[in-house]
N, C-alpha and C. Protein backbone atom coordinates (compact mmCIF):
# COMPACT_ATOMS: atom_id res chain seq x y z
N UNK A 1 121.59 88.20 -143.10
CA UNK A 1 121.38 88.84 -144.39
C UNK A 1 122.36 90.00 -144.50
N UNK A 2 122.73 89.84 -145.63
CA UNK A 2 123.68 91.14 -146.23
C UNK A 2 123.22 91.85 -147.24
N UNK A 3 122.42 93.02 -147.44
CA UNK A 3 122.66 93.53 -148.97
C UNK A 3 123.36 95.02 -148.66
N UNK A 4 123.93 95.08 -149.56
CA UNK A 4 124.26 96.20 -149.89
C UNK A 4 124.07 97.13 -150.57
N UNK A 5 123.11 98.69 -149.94
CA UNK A 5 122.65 99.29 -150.63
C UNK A 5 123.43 100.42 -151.79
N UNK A 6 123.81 100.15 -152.80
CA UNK A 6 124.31 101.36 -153.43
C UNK A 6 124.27 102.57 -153.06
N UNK A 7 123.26 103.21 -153.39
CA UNK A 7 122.78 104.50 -153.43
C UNK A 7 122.67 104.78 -152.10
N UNK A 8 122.97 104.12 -150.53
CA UNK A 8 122.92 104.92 -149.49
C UNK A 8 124.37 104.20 -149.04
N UNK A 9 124.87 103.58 -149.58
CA UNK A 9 126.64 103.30 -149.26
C UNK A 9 126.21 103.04 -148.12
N UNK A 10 125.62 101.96 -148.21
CA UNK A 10 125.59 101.13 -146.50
C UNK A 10 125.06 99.40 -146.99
N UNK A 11 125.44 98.68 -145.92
CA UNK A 11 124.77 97.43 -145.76
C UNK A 11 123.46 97.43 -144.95
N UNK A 12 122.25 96.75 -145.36
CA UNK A 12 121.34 96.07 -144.51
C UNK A 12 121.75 94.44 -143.90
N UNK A 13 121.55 94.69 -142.49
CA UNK A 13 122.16 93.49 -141.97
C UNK A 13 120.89 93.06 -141.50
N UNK A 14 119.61 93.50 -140.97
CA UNK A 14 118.93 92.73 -140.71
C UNK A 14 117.61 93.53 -140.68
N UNK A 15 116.27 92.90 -140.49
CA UNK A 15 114.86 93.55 -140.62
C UNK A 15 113.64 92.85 -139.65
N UNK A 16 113.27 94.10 -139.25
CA UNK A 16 111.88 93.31 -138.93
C UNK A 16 110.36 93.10 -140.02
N UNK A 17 109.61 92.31 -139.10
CA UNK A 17 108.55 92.75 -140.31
C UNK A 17 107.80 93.57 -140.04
N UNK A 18 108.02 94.34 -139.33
CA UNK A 18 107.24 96.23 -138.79
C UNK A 18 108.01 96.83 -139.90
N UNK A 19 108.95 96.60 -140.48
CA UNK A 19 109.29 97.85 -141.23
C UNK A 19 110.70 98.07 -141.25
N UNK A 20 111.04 97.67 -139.91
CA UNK A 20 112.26 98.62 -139.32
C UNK A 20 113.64 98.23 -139.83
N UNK A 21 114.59 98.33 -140.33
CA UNK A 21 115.95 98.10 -140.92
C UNK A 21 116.90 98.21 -139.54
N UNK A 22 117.97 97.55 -139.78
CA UNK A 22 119.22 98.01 -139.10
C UNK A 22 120.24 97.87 -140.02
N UNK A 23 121.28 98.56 -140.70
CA UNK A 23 122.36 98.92 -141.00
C UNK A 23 123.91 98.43 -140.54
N UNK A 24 124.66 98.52 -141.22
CA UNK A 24 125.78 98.10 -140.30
C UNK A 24 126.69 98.98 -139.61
N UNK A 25 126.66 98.48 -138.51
CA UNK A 25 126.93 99.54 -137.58
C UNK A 25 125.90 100.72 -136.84
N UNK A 26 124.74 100.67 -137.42
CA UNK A 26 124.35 101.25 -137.12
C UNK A 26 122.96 101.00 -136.21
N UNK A 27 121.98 101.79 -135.25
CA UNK A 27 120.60 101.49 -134.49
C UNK A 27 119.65 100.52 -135.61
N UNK A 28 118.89 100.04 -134.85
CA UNK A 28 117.30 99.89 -135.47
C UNK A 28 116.88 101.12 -136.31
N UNK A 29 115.98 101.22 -137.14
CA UNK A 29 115.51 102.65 -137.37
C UNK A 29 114.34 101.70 -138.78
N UNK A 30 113.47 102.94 -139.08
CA UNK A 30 112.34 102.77 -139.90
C UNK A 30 112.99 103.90 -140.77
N UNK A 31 113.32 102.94 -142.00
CA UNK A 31 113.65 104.51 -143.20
C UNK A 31 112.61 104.96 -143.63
N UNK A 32 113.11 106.03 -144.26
CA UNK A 32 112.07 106.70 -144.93
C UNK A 32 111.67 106.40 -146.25
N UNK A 33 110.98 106.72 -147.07
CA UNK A 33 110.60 107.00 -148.04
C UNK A 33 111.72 106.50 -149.17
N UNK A 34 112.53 107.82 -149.20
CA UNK A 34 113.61 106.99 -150.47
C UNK A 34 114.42 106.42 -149.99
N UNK A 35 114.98 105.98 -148.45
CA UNK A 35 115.74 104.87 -148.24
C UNK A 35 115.10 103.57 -148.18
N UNK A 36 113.69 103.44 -148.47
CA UNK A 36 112.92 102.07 -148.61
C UNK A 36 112.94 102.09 -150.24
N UNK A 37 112.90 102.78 -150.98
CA UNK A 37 112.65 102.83 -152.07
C UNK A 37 114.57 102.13 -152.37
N UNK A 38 115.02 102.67 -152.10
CA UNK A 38 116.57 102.77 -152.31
C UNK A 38 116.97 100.93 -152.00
N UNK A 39 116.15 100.72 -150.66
CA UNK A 39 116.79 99.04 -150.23
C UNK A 39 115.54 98.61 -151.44
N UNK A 40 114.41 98.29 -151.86
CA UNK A 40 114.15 97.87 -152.73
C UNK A 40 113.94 96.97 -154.00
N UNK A 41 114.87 98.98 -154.48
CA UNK A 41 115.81 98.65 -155.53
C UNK A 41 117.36 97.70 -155.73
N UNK A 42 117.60 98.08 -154.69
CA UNK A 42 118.71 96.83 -154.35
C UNK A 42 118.20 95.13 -153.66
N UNK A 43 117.21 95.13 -153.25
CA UNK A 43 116.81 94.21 -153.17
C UNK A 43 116.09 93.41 -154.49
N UNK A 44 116.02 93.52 -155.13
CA UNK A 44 115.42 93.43 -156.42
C UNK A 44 116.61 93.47 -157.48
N UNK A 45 117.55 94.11 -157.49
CA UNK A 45 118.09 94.00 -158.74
C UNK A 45 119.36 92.79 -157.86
N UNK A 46 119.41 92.50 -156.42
CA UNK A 46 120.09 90.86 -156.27
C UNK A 46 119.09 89.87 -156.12
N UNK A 47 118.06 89.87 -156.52
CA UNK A 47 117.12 88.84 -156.59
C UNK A 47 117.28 88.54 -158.50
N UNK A 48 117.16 89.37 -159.24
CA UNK A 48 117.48 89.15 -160.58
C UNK A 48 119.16 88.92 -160.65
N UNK A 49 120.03 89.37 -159.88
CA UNK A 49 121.44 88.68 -160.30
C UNK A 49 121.12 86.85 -159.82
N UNK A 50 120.17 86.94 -158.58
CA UNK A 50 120.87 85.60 -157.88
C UNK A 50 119.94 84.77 -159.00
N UNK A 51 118.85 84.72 -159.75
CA UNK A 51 117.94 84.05 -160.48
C UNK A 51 118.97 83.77 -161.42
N UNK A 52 119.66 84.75 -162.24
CA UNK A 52 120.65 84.63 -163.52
C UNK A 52 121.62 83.34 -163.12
N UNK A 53 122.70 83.81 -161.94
CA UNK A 53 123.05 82.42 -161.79
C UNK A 53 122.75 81.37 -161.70
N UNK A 54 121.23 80.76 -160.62
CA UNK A 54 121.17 79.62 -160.53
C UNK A 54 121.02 79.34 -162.32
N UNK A 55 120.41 79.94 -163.14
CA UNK A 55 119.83 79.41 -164.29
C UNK A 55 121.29 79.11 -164.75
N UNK A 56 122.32 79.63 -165.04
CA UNK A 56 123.79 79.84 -165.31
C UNK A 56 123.95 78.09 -164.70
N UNK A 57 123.83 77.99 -163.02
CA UNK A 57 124.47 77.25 -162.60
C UNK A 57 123.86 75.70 -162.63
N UNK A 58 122.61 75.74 -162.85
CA UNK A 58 121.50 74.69 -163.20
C UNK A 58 121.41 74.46 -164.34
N UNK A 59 121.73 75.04 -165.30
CA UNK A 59 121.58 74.06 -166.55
C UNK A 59 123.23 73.32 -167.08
N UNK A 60 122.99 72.46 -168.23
CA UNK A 60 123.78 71.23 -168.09
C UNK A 60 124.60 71.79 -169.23
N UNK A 61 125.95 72.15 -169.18
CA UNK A 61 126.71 72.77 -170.34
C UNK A 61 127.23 71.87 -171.33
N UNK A 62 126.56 70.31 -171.49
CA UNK A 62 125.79 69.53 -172.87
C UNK A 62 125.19 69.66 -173.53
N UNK A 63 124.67 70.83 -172.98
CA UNK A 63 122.79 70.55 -173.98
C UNK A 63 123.26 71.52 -174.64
């Protein structure tokens, strides 16, 4: 997994399901507060880009 968080100018490369993030380049660690809030929001606004495409890429440019 790749996202890339804007607002903390970093990538999430991978997660547990305790919580804990790792970064690129960087330790394990449990963010805090507005850096969970922060991956999120970036997690969420590429879940609404990636939905836009498939719909983009799934429908039939006939109809």
């Amino acid at each position: 997994m790749r996202l890339y968080v804007d607002t903390m100018d970093a990538v999430l490369v991978e997660y547990e399901s305790d919580g804990r993030v790792k970064l690129d380049g960087e330790d394990w660690m449990m963010p805090s507060l507005q850096e969970r809030r922060a991956i999120l929001h970036a997690a969420q606004t590429q879940i609404e880009q990636l939905q836009d495409l498939v719909l983009a890429l799934d429908s039939d440019p006939g109809e």
